[in-house]
N, C-alpha and C. Protein backbone atom coordinates (compact mmCIF):
# COMPACT_ATOMS: atom_id res chain seq x y z
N UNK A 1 0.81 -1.20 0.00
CA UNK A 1 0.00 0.00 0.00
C UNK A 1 0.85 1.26 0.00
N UNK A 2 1.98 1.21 0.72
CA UNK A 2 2.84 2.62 0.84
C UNK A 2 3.39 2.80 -0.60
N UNK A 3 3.84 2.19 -1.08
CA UNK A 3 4.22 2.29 -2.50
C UNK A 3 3.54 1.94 -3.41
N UNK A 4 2.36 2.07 -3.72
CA UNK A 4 0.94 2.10 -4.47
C UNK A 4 1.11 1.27 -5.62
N UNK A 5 1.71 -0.17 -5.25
CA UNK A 5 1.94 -0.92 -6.21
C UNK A 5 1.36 -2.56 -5.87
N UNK A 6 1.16 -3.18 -7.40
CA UNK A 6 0.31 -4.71 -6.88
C UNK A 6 1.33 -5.28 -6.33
N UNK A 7 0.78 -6.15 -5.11
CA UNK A 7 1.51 -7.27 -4.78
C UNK A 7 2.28 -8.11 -5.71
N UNK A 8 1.64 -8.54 -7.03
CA UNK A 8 2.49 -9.16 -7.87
C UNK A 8 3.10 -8.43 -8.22
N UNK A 9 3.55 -7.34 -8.63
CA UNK A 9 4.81 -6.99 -9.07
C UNK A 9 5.83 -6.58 -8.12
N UNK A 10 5.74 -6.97 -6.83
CA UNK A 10 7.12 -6.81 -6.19
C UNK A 10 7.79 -8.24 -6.17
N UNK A 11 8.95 -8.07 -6.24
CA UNK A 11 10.11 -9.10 -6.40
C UNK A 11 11.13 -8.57 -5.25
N UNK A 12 12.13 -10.03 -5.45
CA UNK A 12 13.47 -9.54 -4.26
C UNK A 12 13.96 -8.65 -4.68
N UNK A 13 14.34 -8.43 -6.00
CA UNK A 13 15.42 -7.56 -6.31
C UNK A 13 14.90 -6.50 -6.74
N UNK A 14 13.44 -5.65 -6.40
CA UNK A 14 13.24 -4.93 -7.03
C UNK A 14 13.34 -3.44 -5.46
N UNK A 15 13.97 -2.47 -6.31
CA UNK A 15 14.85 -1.60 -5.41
C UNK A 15 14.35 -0.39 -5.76
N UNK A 16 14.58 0.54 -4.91
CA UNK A 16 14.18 2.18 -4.84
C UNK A 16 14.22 2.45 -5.23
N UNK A 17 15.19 1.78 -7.05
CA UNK A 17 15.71 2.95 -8.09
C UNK A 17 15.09 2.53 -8.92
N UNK A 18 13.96 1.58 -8.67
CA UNK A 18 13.07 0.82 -9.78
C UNK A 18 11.50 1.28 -9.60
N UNK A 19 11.33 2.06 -8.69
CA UNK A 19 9.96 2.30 -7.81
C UNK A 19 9.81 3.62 -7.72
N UNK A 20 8.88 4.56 -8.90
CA UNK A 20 8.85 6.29 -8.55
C UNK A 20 8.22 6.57 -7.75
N UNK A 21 7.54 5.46 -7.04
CA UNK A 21 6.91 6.02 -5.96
C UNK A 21 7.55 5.78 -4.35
N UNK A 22 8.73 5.28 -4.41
CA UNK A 22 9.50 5.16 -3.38
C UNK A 22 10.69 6.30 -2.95
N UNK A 23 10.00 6.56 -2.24
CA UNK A 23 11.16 8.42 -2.07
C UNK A 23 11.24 8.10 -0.79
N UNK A 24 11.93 9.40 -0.31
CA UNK A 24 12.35 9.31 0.86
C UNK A 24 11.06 9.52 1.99
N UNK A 25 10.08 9.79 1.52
CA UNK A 25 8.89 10.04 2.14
C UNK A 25 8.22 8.63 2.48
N UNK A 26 8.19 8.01 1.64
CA UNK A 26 7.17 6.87 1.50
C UNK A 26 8.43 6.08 1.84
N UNK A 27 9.57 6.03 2.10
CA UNK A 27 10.42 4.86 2.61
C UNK A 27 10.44 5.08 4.48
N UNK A 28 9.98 6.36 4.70
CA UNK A 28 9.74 6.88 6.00
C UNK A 28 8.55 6.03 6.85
N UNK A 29 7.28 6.33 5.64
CA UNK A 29 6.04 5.47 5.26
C UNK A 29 6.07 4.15 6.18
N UNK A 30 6.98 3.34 5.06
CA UNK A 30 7.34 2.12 4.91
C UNK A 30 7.63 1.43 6.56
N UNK A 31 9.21 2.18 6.69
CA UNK A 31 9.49 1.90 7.70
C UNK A 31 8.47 1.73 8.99
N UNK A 32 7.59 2.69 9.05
CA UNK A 32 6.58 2.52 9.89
C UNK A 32 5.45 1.59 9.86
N UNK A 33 4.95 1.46 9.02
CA UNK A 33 3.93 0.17 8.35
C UNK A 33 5.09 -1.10 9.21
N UNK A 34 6.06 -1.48 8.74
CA UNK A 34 6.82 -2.40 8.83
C UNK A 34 6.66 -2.61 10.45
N UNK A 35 7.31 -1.69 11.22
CA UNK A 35 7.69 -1.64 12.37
C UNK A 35 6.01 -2.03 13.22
N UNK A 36 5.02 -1.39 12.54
CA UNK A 36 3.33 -1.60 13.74
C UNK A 36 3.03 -2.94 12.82
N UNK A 37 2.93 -3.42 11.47
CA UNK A 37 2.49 -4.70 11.23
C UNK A 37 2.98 -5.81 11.89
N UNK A 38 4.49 -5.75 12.01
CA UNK A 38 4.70 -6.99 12.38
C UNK A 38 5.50 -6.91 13.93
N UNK A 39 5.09 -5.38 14.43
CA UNK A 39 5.61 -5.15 15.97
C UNK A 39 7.04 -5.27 16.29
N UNK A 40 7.76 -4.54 15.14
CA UNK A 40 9.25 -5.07 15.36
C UNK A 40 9.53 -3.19 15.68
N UNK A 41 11.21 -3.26 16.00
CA UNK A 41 11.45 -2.18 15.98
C UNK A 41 13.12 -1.96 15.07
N UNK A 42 13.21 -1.19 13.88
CA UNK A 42 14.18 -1.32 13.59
C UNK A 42 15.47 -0.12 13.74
N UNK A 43 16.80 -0.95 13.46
CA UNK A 43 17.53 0.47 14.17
C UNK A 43 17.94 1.09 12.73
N UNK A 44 18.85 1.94 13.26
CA UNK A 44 19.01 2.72 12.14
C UNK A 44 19.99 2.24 11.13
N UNK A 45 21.08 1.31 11.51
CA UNK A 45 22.14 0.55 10.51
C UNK A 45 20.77 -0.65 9.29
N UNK A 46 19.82 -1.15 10.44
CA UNK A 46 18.63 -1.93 9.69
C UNK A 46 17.70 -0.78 8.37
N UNK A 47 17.62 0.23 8.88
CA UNK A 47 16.66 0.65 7.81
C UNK A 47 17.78 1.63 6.74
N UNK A 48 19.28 1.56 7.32
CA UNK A 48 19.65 2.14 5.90
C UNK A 48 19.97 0.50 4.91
N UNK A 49 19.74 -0.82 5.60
CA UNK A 49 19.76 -2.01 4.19
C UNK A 49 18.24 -1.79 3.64
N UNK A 50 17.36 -1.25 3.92
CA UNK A 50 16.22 -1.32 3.36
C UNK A 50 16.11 -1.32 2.51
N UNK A 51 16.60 -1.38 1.01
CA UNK A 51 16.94 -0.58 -0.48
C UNK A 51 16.48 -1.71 -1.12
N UNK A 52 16.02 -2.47 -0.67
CA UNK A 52 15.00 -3.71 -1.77
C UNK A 52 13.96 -4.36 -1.02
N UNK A 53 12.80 -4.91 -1.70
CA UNK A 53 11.90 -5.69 -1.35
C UNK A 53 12.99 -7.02 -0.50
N UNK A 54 13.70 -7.89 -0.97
CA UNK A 54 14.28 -8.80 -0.73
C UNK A 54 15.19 -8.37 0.69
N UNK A 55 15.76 -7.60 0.62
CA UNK A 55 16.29 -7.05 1.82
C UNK A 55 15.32 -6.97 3.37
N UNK A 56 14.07 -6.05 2.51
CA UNK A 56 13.16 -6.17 3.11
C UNK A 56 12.64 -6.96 4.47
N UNK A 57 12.26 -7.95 3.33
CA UNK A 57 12.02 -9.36 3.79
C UNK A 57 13.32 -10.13 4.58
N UNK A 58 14.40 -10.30 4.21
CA UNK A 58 15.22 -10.72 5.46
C UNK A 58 15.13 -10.35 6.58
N UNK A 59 15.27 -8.86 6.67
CA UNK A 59 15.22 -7.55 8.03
C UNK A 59 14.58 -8.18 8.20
N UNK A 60 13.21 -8.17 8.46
CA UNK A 60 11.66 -8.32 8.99
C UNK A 60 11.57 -9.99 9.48
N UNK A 61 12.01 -11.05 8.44
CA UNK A 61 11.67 -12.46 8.98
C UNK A 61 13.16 -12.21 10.06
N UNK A 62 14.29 -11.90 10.29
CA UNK A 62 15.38 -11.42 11.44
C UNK A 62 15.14 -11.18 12.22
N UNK A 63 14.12 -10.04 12.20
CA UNK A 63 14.12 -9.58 14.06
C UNK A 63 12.31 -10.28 14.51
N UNK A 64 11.66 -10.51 13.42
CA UNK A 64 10.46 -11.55 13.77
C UNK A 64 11.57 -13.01 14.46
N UNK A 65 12.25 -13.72 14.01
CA UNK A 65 12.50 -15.11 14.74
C UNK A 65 13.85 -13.98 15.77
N UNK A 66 13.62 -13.16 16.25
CA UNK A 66 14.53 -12.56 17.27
C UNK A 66 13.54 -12.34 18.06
N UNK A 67 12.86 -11.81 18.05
CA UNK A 67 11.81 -11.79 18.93
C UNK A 67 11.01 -13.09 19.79
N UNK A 68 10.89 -14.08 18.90
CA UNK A 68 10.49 -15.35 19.39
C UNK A 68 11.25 -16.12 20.46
């Protein structure tokens, strides 16, 4: 939803420089969606790897089985 794009078209490798609707605003967005959906909290070395869907997804399944 933050990046106003279908579910099917995100991939691992698809990155900030592939997405006009991913700015620094909506990666702000992001980060937050991320952090209340799945109740994580990320630091700041974590959200500067943010730069791909695939990245993404590591971060997030990381501090989800850290949390457990």
């Amino acid at each position: 939803n933050v990046l106003k794009m279908p579910v099917k078209d995100l991939h691992d490798s698809l990155s900030m420089d592939d997405v006009a609707t991913w700015d620094s605003l909506s990666h702000m967005e992001l980060i937050v969606a991320l952090e209340n959906t799945f109740s994580i909290r990320l630091t700041g070395d974590e959200i500067a790897e943010l730069t791909t869907v695939g990245s993404i997804s590591d971060i997030v399944i990381k501090k989800i089985k850290e949390a457990s």
